[in-house]
Each structure stands twice: as structure tokens, then as C-alpha cells.
N, C-alpha and C. Protein backbone atom coordinates (compact mmCIF):
# COMPACT_ATOMS: atom_id res chain seq x y z
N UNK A 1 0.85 -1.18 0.00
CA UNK A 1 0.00 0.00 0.00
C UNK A 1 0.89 1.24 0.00
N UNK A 2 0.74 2.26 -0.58
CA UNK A 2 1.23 3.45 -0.84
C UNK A 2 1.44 3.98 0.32
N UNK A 3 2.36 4.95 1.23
CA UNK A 3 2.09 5.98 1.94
C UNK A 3 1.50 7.03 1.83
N UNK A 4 1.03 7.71 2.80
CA UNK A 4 0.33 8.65 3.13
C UNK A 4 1.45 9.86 2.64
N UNK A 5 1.19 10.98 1.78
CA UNK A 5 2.21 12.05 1.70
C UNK A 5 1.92 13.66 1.90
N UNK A 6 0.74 13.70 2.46
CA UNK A 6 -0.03 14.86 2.86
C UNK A 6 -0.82 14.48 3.82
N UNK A 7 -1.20 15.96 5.02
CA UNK A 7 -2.03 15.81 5.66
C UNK A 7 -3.90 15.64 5.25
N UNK A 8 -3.86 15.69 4.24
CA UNK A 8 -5.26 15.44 3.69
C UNK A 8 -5.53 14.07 3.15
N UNK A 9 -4.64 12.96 3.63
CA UNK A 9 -4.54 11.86 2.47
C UNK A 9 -4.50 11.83 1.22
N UNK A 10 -3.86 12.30 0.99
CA UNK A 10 -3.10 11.85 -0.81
C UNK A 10 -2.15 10.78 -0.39
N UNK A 11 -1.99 10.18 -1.45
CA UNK A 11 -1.29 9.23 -1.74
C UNK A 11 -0.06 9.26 -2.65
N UNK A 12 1.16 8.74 -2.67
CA UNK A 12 1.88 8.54 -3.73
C UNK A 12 2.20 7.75 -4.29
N UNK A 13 1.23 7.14 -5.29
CA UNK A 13 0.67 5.75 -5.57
C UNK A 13 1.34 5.73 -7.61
N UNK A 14 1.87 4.44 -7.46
CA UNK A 14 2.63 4.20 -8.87
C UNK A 14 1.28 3.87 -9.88
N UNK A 15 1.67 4.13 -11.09
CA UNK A 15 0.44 3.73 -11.94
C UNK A 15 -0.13 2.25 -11.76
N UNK A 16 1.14 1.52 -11.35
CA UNK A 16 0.48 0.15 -11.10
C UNK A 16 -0.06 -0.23 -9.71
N UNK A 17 -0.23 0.52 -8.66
CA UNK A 17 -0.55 0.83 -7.21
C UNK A 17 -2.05 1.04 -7.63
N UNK A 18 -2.36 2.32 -8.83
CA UNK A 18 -3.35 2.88 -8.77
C UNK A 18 -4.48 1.54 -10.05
N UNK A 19 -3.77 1.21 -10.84
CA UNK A 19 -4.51 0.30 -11.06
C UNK A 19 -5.32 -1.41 -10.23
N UNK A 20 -4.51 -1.28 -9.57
CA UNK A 20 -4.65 -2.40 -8.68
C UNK A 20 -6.24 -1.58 -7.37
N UNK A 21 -5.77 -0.74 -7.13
CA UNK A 21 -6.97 0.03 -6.72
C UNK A 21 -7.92 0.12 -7.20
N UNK A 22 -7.91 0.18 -8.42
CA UNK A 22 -9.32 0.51 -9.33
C UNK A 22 -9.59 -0.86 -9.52
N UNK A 23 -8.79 -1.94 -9.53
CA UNK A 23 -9.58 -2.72 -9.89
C UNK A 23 -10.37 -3.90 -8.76
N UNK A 24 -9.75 -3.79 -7.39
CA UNK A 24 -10.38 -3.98 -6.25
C UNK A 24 -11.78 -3.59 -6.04
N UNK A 25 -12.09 -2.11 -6.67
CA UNK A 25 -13.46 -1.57 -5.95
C UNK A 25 -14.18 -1.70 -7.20
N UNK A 26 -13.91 -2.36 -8.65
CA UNK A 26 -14.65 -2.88 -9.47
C UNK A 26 -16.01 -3.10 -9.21
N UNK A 27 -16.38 -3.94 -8.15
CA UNK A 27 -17.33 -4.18 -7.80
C UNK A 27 -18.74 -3.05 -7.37
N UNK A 28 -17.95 -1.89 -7.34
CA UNK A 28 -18.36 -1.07 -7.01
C UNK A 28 -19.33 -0.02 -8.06
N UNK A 29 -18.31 -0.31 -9.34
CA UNK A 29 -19.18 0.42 -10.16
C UNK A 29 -20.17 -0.92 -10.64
N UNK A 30 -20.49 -2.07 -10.38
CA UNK A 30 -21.56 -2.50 -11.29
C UNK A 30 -23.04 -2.51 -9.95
N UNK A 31 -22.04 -2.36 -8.66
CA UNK A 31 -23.16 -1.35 -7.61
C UNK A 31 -24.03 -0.70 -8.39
N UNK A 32 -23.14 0.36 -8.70
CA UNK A 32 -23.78 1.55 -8.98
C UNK A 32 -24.80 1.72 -10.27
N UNK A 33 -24.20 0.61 -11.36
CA UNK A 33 -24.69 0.57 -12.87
C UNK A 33 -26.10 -0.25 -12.43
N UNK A 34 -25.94 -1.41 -11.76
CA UNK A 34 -27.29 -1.81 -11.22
C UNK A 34 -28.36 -0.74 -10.44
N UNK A 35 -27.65 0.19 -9.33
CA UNK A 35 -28.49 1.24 -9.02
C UNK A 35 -29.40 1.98 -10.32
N UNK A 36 -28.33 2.83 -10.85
CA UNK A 36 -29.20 3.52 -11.99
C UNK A 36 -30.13 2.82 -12.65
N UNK A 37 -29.95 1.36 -13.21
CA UNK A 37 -30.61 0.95 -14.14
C UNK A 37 -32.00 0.15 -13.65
N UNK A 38 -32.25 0.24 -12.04
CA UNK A 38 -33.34 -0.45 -11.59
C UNK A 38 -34.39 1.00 -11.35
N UNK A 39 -35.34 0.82 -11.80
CA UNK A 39 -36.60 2.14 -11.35
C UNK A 39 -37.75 1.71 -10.24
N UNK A 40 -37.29 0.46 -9.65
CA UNK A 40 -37.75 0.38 -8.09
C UNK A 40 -37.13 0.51 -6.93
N UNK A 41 -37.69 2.18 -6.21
CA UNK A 41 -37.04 2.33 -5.20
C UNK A 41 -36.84 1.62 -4.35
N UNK A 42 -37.32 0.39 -3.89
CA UNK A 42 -37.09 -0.62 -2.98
C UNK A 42 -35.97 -1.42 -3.58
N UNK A 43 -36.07 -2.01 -4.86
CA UNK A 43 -34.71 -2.48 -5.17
C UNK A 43 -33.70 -2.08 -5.69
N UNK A 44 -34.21 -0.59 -5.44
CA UNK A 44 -32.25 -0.04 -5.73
C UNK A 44 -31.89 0.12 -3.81
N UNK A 45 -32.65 -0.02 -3.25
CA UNK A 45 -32.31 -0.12 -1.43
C UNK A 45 -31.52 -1.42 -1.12
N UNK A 46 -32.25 -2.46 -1.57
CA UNK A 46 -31.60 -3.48 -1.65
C UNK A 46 -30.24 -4.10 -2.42
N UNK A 47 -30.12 -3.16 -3.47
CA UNK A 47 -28.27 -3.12 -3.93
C UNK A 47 -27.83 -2.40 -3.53
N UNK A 48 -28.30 -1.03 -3.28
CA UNK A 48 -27.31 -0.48 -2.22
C UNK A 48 -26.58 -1.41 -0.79
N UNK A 49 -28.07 -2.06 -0.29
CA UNK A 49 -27.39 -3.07 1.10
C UNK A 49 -26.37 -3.72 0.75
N UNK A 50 -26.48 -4.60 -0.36
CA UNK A 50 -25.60 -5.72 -0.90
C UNK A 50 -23.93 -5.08 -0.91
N UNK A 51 -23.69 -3.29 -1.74
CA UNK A 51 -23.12 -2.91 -2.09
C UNK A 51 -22.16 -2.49 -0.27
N UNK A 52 -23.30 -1.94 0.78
CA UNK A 52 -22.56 -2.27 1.50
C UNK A 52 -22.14 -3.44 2.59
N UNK A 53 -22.97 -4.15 2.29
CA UNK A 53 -22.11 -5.28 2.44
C UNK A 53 -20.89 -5.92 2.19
N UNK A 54 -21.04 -5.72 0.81
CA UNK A 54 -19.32 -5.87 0.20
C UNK A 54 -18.28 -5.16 0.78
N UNK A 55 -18.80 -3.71 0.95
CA UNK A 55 -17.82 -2.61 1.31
C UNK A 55 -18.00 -3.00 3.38
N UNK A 56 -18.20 -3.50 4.05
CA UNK A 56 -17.93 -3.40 5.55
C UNK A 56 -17.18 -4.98 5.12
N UNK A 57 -17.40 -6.09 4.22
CA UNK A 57 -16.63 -7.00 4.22
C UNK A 57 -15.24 -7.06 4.06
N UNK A 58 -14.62 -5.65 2.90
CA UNK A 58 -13.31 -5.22 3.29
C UNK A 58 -12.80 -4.30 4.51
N UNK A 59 -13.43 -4.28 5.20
CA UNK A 59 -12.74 -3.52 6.19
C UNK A 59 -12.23 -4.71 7.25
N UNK A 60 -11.36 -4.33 8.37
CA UNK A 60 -10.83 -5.38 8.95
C UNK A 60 -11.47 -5.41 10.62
N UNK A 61 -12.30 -4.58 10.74
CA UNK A 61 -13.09 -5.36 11.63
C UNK A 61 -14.33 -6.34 11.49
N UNK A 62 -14.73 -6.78 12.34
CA UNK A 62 -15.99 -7.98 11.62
C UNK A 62 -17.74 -7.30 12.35
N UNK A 63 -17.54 -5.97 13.14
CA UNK A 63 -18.36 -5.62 13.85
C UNK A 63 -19.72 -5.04 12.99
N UNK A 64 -18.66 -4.01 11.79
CA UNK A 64 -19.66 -3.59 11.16
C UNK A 64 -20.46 -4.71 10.04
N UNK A 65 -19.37 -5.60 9.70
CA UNK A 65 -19.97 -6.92 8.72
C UNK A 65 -21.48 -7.72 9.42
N UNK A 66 -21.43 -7.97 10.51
CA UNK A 66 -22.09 -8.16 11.33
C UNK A 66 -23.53 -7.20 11.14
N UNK A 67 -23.50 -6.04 11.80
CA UNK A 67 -24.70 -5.22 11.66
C UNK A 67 -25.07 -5.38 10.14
N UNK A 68 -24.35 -4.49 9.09
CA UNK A 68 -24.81 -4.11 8.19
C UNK A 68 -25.68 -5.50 7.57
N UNK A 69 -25.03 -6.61 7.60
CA UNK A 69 -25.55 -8.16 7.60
C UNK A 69 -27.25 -8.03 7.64
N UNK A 70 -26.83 -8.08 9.20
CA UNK A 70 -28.39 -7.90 9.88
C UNK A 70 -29.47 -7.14 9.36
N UNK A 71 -29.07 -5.72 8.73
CA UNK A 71 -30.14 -4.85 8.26
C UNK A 71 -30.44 -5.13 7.25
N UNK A 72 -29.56 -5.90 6.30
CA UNK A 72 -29.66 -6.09 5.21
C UNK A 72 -30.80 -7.22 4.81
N UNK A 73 -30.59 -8.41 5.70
CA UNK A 73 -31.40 -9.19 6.23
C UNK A 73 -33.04 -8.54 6.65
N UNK A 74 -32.87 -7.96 7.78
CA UNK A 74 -34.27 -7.02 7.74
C UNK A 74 -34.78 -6.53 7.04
N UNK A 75 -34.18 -5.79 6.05
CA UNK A 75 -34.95 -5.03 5.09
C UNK A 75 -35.73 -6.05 3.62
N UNK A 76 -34.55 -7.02 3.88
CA UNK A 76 -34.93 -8.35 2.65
C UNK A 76 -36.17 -9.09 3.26
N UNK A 77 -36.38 -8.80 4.36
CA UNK A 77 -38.21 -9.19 4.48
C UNK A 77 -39.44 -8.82 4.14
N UNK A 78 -40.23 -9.91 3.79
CA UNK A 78 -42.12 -8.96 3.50
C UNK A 78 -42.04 -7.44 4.29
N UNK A 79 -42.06 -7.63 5.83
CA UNK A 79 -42.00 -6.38 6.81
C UNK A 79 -41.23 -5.38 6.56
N UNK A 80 -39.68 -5.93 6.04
CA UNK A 80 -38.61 -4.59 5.72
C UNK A 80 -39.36 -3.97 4.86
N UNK A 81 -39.99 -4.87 3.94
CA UNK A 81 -40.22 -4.24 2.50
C UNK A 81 -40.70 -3.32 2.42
N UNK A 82 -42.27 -3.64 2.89
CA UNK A 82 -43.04 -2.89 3.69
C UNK A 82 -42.85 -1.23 4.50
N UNK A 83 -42.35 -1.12 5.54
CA UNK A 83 -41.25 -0.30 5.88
C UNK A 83 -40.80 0.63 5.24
N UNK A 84 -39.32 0.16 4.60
CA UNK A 84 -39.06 0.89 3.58
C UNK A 84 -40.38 1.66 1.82
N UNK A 85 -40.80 1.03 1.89
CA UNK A 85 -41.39 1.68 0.61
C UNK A 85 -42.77 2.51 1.18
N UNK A 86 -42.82 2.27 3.04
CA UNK A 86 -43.81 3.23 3.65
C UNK A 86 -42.78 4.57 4.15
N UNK A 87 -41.36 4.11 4.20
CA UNK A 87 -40.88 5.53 4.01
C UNK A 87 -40.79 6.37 3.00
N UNK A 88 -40.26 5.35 1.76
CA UNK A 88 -40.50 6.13 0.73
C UNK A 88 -41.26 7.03 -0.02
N UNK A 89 -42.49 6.28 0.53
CA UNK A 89 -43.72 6.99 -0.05
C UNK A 89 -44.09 8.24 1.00
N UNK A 90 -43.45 8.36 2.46
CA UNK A 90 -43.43 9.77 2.78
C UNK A 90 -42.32 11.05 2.54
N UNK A 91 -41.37 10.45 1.94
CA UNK A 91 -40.21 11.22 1.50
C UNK A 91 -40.48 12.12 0.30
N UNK A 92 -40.21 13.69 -0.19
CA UNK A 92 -40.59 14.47 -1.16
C UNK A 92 -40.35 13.95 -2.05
N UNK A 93 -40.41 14.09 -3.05
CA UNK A 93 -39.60 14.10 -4.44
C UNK A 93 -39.31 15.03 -5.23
């Protein structure tokens, strides 16, 4: 991993540092390409969960893998469903 070379986090990362980066969070843009391309607000909630799921699975504690798990789980129920798309439907647009 690159060092830190500023107090703002920058990095001084070799082109092949920075490709190896991009291609780790890969996963990330077909997150996102699935977000845009679904027009149900409930199941773009539900790739978002997935999406962070993936993302608390790289981190190196197991605490947040754990929760985010769980909600993700909750919300993937009849009741989450429910729930969520009774928030939705009070949220502006």
C-alpha cells in the first residue's frame, strides 16, 4: 500500500498501485450501474445493502460486517419491504 504524503490523504501511488486500486473496488461500479438501471425504489435499497455489504466485508473489523448483515437481512423481508417503501412513499420528491 502506498504511503500517506499529505495531511489530507493523498497518496503517492505508482500507476500500477493505482490500477490495482481501481480494480479492487470494481465491484463497485456495477453497484452503482445496477443502481441507476433499476426504477424500483425498494430495489435499488436493496443493492445499495448488498453494495454495502461488500464494502464493511473489506474492512478489517468484523463488527460492522455483522450489523450491516443484519439490516440487510431485515430489510430483505415482506415487513422490511413494507417499511421501507412506507418511508419512501413519505419522502418528497
Amino acid at each position: 500500500m502506498p504511503e500517506q504524503t499529505d495531511e489530507y490523504g493523498a497518496y503517492d501511488a505508482s500507476w500500477w498501485d493505482t490500477l490495482a486500486m481501481i480494480q479492487q473496488l470494481m465491484p463497485l461500479v456495477s453497484y452503482a450501474q445496477r443502481v441507476l438501471n433499476e426504477p424500483d425504489p425498494y430495489r435499488k435499497g436493496i443493492i445499495v445493502a448488498d453494495a454495502c455489504e461488500w464494502l464493511a466485508s473489506r474492512s478489517k473489523t468484523t463488527v460492522d460486517d455483522e450489523v450491516v448483515k443484519l439490516l440487510g437481512d431485515v430489510v430483505k423481508t415482506p415487513e422490511g419491504e413494507r417499511l421501507v417503501r412506507y418511508i419512501l412513499a413519505k419522502v418528497p420528491q
